[in-house]
PDB file of N, CA and C in Angstrom:
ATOM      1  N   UNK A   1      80.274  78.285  99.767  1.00  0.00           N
ATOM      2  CA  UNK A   1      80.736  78.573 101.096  1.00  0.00           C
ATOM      3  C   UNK A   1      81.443  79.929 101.074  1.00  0.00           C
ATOM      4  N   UNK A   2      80.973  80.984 102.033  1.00  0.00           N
ATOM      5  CA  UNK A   2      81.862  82.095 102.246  1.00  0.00           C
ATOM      6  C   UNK A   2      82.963  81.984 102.849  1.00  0.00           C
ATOM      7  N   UNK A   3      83.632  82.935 102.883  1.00  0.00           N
ATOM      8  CA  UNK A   3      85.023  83.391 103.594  1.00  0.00           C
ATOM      9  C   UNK A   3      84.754  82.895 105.136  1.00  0.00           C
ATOM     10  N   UNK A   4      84.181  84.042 105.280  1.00  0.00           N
ATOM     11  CA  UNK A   4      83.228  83.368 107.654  1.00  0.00           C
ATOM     12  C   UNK A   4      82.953  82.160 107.449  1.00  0.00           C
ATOM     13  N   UNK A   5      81.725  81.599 106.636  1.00  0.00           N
ATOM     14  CA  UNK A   5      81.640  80.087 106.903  1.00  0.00           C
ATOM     15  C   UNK A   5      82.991  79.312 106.969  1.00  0.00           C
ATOM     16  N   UNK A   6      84.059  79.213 106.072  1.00  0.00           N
ATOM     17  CA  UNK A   6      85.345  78.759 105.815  1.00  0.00           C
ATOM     18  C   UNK A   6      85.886  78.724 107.438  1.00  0.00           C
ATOM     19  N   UNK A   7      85.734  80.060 107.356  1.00  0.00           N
ATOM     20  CA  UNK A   7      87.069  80.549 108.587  1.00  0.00           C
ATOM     21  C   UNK A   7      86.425  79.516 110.147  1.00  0.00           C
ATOM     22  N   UNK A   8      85.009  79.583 109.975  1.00  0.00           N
ATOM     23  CA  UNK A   8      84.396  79.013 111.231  1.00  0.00           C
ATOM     24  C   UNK A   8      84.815  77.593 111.221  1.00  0.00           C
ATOM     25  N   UNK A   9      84.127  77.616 110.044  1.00  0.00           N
ATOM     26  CA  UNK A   9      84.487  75.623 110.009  1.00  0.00           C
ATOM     27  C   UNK A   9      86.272  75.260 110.448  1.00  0.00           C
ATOM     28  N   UNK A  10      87.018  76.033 110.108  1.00  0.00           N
ATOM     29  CA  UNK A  10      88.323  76.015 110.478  1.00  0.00           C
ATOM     30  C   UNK A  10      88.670  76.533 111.803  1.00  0.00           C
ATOM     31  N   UNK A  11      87.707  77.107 112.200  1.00  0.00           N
ATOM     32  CA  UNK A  11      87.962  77.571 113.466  1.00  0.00           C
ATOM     33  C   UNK A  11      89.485  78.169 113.534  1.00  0.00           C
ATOM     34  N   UNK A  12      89.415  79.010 112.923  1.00  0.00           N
ATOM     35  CA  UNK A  12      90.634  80.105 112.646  1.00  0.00           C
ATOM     36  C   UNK A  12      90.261  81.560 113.085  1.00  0.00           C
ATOM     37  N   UNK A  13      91.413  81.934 113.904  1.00  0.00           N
ATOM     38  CA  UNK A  13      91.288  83.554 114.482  1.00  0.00           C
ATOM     39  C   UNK A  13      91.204  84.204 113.401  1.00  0.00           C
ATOM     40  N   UNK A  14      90.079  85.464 113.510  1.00  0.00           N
ATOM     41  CA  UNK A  14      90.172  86.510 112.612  1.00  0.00           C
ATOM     42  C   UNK A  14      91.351  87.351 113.322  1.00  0.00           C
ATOM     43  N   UNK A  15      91.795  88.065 112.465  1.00  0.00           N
ATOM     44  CA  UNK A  15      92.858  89.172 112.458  1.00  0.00           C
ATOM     45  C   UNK A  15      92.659  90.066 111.709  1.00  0.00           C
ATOM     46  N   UNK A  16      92.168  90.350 110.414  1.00  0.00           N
ATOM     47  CA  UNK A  16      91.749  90.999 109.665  1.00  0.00           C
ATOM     48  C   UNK A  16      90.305  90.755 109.161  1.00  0.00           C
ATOM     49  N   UNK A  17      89.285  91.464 109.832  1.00  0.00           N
ATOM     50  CA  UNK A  17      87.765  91.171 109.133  1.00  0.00           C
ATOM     51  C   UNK A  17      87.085  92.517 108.692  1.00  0.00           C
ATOM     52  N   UNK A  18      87.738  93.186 108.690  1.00  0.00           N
ATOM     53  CA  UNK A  18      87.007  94.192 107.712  1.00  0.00           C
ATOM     54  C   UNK A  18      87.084  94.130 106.016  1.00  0.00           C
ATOM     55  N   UNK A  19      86.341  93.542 105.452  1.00  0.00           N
ATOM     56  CA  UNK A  19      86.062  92.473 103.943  1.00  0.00           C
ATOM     57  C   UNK A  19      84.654  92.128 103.882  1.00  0.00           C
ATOM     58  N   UNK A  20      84.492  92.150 101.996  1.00  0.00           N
ATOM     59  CA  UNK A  20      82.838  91.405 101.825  1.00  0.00           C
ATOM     60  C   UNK A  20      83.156  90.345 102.002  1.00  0.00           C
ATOM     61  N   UNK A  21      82.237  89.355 102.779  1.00  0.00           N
ATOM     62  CA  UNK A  21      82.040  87.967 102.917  1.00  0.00           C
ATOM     63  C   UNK A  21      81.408  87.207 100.833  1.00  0.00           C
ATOM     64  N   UNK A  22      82.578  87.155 100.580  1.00  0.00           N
ATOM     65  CA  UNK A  22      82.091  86.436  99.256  1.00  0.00           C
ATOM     66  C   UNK A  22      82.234  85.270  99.478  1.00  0.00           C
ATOM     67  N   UNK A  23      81.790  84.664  98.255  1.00  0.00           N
ATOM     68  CA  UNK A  23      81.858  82.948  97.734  1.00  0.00           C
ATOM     69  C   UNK A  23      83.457  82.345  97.816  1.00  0.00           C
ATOM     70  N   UNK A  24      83.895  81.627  98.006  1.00  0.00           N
ATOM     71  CA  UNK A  24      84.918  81.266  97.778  1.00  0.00           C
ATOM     72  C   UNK A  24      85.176  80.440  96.563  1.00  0.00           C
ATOM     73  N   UNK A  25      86.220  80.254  95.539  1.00  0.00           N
ATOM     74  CA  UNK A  25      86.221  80.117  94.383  1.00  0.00           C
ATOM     75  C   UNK A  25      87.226  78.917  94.530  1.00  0.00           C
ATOM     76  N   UNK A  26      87.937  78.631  95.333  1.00  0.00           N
ATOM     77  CA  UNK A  26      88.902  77.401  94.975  1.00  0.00           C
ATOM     78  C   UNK A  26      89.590  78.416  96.273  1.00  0.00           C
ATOM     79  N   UNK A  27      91.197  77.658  96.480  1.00  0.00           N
ATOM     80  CA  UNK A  27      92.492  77.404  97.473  1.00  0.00           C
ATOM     81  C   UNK A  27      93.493  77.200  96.892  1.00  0.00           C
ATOM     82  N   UNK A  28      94.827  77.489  97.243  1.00  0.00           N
ATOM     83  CA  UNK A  28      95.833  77.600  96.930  1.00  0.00           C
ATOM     84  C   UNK A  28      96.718  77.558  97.531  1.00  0.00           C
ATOM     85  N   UNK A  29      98.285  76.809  97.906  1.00  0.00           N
ATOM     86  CA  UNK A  29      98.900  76.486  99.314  1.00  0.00           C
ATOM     87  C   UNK A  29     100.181  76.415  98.594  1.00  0.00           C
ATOM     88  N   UNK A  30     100.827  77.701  99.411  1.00  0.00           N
ATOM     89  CA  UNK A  30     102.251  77.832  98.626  1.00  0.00           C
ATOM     90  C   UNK A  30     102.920  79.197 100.059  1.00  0.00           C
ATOM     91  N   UNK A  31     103.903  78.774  99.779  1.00  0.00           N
ATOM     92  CA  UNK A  31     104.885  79.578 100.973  1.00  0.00           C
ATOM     93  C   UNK A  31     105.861  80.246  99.941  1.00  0.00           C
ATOM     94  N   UNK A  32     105.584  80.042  98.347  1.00  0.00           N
ATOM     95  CA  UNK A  32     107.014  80.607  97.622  1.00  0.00           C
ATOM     96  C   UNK A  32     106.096  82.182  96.902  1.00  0.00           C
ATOM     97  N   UNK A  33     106.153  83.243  96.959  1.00  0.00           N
ATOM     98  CA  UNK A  33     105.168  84.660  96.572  1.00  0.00           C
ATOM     99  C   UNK A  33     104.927  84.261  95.418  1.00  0.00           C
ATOM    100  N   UNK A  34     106.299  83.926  94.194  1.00  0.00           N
ATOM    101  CA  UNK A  34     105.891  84.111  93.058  1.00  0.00           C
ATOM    102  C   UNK A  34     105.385  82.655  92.560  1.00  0.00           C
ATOM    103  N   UNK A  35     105.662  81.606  93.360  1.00  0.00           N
ATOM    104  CA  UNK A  35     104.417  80.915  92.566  1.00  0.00           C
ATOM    105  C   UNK A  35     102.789  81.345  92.985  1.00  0.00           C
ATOM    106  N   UNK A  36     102.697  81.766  93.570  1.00  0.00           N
ATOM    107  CA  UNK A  36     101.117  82.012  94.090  1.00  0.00           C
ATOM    108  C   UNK A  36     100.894  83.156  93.172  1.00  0.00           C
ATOM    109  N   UNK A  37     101.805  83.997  92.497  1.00  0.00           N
ATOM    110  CA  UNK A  37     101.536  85.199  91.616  1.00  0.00           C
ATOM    111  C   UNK A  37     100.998  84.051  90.308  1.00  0.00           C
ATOM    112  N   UNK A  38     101.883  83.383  89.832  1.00  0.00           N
ATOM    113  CA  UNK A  38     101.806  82.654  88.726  1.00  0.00           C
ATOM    114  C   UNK A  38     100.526  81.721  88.639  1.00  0.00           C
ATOM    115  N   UNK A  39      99.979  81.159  89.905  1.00  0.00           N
ATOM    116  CA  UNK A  39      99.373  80.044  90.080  1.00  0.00           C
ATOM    117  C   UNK A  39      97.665  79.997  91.091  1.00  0.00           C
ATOM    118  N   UNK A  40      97.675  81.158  91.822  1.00  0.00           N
ATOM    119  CA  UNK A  40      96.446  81.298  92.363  1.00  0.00           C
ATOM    120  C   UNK A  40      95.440  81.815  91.417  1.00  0.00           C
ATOM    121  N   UNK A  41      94.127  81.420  91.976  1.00  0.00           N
ATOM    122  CA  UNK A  41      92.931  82.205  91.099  1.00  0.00           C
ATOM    123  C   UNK A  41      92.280  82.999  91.682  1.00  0.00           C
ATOM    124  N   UNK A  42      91.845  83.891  91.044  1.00  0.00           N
ATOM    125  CA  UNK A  42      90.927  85.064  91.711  1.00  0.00           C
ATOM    126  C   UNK A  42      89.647  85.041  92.311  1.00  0.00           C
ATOM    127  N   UNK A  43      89.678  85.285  93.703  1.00  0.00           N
ATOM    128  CA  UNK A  43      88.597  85.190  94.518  1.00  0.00           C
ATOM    129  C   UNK A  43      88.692  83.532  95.033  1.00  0.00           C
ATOM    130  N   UNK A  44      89.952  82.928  95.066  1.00  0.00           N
ATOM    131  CA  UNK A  44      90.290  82.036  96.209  1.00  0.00           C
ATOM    132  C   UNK A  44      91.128  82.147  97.494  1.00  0.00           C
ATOM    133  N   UNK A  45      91.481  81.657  98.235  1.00  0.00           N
ATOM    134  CA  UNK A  45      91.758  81.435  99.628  1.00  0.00           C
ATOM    135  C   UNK A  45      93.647  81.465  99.222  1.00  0.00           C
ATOM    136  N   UNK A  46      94.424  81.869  99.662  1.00  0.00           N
ATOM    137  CA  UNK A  46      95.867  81.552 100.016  1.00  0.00           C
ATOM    138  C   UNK A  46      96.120  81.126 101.523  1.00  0.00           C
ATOM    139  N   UNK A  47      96.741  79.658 101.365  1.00  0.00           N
ATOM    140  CA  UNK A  47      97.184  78.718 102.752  1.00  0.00           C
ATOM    141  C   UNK A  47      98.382  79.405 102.625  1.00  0.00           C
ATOM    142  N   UNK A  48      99.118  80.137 103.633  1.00  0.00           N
ATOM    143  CA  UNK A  48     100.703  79.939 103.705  1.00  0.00           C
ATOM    144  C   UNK A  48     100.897  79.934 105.450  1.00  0.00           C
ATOM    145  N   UNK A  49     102.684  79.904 105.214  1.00  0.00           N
ATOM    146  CA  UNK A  49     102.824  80.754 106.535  1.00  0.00           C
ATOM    147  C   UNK A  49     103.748  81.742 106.043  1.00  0.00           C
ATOM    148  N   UNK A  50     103.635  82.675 105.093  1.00  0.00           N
ATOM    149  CA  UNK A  50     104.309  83.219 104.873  1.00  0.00           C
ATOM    150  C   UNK A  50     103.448  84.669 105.755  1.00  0.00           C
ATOM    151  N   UNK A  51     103.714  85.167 106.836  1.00  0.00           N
ATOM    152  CA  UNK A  51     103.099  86.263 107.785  1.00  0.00           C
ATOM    153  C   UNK A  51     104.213  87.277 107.399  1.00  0.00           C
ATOM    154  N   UNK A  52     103.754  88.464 106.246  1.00  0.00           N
ATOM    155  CA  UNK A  52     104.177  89.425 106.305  1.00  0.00           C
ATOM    156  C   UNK A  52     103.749  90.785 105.167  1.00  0.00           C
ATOM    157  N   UNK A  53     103.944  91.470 105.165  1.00  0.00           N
ATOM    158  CA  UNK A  53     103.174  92.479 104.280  1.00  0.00           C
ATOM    159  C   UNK A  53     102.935  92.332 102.503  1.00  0.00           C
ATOM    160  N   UNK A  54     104.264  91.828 102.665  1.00  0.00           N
ATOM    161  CA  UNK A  54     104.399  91.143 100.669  1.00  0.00           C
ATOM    162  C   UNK A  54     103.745  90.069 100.617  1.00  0.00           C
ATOM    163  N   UNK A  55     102.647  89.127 101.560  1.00  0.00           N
ATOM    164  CA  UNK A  55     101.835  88.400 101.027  1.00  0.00           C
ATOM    165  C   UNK A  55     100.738  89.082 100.636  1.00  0.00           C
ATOM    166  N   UNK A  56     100.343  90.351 101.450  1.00  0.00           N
ATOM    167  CA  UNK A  56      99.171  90.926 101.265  1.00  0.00           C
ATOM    168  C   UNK A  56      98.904  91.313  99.276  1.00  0.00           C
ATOM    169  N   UNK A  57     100.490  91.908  99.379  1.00  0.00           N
ATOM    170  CA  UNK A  57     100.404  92.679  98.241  1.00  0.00           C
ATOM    171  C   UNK A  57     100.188  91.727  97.042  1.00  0.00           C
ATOM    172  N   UNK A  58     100.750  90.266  96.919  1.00  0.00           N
ATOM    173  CA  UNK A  58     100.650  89.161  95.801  1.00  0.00           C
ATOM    174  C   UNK A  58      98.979  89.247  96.162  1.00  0.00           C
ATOM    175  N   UNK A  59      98.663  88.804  97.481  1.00  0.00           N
ATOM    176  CA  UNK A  59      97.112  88.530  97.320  1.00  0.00           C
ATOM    177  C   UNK A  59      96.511  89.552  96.273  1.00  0.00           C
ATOM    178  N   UNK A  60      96.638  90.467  96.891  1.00  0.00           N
ATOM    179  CA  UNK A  60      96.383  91.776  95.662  1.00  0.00           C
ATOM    180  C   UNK A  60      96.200  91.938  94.462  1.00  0.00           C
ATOM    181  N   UNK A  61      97.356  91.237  93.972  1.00  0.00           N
ATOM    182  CA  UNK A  61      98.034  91.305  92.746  1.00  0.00           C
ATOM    183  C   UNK A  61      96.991  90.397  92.111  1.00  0.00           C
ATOM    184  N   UNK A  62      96.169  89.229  93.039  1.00  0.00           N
ATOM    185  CA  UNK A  62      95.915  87.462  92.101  1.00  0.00           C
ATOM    186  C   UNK A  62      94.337  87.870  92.587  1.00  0.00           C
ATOM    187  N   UNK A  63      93.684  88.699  93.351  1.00  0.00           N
ATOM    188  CA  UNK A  63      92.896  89.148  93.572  1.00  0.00           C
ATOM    189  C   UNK A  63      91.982  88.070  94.761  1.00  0.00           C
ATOM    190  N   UNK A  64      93.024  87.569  95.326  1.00  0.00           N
ATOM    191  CA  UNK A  64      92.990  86.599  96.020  1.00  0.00           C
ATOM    192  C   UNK A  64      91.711  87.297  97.388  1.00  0.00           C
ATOM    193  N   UNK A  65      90.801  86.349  97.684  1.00  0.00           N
ATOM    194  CA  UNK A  65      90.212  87.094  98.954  1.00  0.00           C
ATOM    195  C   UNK A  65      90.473  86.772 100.349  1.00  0.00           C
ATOM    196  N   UNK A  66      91.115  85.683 100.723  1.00  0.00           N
ATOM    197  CA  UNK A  66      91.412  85.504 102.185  1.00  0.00           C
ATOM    198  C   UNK A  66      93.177  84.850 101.955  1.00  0.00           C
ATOM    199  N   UNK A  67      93.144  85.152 103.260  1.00  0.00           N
ATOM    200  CA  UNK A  67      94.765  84.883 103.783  1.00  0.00           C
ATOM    201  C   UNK A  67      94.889  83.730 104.873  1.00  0.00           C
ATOM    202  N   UNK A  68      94.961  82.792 105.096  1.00  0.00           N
ATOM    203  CA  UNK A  68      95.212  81.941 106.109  1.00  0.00           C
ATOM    204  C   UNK A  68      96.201  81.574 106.227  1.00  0.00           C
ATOM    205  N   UNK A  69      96.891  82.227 107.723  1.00  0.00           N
ATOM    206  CA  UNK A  69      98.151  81.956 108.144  1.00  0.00           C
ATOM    207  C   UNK A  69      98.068  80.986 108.838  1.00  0.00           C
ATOM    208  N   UNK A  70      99.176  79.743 109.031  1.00  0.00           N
ATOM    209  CA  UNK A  70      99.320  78.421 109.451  1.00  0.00           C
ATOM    210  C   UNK A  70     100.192  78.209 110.471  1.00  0.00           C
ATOM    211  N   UNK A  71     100.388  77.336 111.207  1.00  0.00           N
ATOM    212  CA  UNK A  71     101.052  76.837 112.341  1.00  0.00           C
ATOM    213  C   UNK A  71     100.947  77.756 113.635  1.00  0.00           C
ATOM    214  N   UNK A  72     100.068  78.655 113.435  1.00  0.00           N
ATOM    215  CA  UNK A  72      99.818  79.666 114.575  1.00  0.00           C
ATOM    216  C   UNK A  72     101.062  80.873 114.873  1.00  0.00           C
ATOM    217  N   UNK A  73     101.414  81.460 113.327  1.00  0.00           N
ATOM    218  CA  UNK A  73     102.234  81.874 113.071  1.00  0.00           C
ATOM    219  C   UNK A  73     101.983  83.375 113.773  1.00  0.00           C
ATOM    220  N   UNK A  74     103.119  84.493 114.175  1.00  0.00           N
ATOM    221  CA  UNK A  74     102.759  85.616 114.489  1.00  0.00           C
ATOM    222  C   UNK A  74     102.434  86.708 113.395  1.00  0.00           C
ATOM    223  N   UNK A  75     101.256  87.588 113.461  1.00  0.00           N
ATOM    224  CA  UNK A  75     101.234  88.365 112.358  1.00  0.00           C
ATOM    225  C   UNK A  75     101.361  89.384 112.340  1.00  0.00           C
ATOM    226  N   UNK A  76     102.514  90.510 111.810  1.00  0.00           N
ATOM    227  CA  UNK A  76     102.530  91.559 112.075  1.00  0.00           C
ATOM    228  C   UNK A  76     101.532  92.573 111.951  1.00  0.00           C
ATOM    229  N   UNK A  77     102.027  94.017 112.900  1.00  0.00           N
ATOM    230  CA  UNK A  77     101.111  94.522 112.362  1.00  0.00           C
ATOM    231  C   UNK A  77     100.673  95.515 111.312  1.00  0.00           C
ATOM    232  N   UNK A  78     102.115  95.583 110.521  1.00  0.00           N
ATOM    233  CA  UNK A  78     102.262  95.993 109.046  1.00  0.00           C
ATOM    234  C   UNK A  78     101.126  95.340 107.741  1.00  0.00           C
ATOM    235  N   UNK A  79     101.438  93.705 108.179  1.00  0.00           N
ATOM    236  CA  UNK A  79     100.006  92.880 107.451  1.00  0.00           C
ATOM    237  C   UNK A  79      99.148  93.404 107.830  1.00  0.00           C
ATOM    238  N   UNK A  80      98.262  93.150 108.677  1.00  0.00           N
ATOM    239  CA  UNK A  80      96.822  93.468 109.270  1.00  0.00           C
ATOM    240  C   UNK A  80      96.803  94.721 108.577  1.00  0.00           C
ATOM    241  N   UNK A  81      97.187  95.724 108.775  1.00  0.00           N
ATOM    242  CA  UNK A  81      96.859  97.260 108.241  1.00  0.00           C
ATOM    243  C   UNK A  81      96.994  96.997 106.615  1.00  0.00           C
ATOM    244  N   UNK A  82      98.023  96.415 105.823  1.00  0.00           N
ATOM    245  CA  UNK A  82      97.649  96.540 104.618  1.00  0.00           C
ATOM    246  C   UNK A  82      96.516  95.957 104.022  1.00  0.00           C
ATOM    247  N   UNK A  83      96.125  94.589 105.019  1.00  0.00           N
ATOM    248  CA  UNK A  83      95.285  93.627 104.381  1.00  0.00           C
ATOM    249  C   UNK A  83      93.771  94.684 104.672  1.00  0.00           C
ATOM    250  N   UNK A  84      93.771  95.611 105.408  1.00  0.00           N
ATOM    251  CA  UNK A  84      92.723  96.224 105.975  1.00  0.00           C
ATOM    252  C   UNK A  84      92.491  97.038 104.579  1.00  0.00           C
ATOM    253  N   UNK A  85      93.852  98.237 104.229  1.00  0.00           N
ATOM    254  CA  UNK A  85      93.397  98.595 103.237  1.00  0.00           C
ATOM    255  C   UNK A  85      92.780  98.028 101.821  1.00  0.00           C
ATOM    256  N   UNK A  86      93.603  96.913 101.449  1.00  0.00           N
ATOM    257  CA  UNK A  86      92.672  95.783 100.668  1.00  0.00           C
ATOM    258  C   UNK A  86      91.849  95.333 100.648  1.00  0.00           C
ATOM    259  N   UNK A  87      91.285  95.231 101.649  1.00  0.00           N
ATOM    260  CA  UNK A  87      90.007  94.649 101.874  1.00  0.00           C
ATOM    261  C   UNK A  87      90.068  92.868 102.152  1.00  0.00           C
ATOM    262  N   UNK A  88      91.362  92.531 102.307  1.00  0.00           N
ATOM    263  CA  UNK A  88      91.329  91.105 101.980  1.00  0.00           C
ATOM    264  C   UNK A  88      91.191  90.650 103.568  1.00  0.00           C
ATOM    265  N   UNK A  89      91.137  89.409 103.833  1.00  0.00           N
ATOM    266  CA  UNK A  89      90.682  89.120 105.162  1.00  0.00           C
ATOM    267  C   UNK A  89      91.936  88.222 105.035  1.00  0.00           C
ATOM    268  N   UNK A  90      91.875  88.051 106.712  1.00  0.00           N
ATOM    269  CA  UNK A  90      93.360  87.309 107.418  1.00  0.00           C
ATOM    270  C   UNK A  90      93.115  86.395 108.741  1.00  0.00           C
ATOM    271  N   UNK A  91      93.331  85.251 108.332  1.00  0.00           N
ATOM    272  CA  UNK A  91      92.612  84.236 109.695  1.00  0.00           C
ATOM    273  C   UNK A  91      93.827  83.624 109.694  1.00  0.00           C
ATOM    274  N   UNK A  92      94.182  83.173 111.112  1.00  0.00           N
ATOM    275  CA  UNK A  92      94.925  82.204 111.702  1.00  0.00           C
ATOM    276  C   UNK A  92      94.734  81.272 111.960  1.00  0.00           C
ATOM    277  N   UNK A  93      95.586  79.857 111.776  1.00  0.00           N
ATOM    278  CA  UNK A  93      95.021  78.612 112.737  1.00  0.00           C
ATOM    279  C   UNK A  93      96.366  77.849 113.529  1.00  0.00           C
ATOM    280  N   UNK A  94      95.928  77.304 114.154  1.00  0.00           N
ATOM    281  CA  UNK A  94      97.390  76.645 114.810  1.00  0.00           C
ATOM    282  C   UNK A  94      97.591  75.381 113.522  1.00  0.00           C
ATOM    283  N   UNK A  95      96.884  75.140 112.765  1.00  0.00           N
ATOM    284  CA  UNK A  95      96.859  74.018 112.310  1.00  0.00           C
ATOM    285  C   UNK A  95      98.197  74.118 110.897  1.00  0.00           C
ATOM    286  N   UNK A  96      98.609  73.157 110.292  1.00  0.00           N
ATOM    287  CA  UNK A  96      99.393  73.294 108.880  1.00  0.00           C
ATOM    288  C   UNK A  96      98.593  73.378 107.773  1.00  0.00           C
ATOM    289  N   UNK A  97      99.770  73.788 106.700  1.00  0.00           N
ATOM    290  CA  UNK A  97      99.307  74.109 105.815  1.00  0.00           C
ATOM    291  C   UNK A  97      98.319  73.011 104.980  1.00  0.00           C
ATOM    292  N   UNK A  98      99.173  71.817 105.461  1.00  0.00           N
ATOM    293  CA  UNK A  98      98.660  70.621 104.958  1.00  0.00           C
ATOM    294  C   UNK A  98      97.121  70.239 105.499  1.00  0.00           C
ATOM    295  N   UNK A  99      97.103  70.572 106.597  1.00  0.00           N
ATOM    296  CA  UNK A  99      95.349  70.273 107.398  1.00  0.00           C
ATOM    297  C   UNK A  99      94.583  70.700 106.563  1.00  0.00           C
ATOM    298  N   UNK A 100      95.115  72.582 106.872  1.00  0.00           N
ATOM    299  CA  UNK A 100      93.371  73.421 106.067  1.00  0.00           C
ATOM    300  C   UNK A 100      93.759  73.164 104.901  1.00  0.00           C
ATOM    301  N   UNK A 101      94.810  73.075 104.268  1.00  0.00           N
ATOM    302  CA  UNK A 101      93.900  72.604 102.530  1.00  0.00           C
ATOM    303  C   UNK A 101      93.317  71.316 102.388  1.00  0.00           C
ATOM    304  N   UNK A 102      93.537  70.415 103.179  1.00  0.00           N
ATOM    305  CA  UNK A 102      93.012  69.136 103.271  1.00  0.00           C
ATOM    306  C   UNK A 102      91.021  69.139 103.290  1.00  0.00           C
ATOM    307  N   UNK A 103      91.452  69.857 104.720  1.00  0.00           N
ATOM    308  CA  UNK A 103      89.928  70.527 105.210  1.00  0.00           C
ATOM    309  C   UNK A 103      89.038  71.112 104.411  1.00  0.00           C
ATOM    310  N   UNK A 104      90.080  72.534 103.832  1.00  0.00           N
ATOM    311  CA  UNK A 104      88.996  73.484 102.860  1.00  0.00           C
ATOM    312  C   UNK A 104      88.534  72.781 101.587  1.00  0.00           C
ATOM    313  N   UNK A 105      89.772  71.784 100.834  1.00  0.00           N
ATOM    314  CA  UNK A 105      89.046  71.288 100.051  1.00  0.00           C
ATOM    315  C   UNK A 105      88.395  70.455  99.863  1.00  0.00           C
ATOM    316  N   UNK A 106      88.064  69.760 100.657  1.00  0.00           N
ATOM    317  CA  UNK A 106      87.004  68.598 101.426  1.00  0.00           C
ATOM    318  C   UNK A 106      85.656  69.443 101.333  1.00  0.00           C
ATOM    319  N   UNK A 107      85.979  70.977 102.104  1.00  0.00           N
ATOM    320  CA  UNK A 107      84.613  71.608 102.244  1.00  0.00           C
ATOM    321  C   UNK A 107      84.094  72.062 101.011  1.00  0.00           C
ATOM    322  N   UNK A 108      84.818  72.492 100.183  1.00  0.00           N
ATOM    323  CA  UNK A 108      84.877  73.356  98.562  1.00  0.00           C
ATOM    324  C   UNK A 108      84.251  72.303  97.659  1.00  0.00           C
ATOM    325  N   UNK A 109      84.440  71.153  97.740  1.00  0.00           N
ATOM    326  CA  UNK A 109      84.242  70.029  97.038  1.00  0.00           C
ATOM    327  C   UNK A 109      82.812  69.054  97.288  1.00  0.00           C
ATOM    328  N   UNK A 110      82.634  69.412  98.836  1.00  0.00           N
ATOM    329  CA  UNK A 110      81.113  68.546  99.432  1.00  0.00           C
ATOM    330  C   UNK A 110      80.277  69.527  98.412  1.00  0.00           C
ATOM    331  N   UNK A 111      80.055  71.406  98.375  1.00  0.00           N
ATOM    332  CA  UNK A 111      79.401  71.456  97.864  1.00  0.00           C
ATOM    333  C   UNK A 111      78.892  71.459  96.085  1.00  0.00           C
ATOM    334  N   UNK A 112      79.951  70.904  95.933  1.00  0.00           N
ATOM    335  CA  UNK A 112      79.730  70.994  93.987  1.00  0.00           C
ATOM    336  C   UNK A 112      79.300  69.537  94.102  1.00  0.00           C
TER     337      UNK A 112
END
């Protein structure tokens, strides 16, 4: 499943879509930076609501490819522009953190 397929099935606002549509590799759901430094894998999804420019940069750091912000959080527009230069993509949902990882890994998991 790609990033777009993901984001559709979640029916989550894009905010940031300038990004390759890759595979998605696994998910990860954490609101604390440095566990997601310590604990995400590369070329998976980060659930938070953490909406602000220092998530972009951990994504960065874990080589993380999408951002999904939760509870229909506001996103600045300091994020959007960094996540642009990264290349990483940034979707919204009204939903919690607890739903879409529920969801994504339901979806991550039908196909293996």
């Amino acid at each position: 499943m790609t990033i777009r397929e993901a984001a559709k099935a979640l029916n989550a606002e894009a905010i940031q879509d300038e990004f390759e549509d890759t595979p998605l590799e696994g998910a990860y759901t954490s609101d604390l930076l440095s566990d997601v430094m310590a604990n995400a894998k590369e070329g998976g999804a980060l659930i938070t609501i953490q909406a602000h420019k220092n998530t972009v940069a951990v994504a960065t750091l874990v080589n993380v490819s999408v951002i999904f912000i939760c509870n229909n959080r506001p996103i600045p527009d300091d994020m959007t522009e960094s996540a642009r230069e990264e290349g990483i993509a940034v979707y919204r949902t009204r939903e919690s953190q607890y739903t879409v990882s529920g969801k994504l890994y339901a979806m991550l998991h039908q196909e293996a």
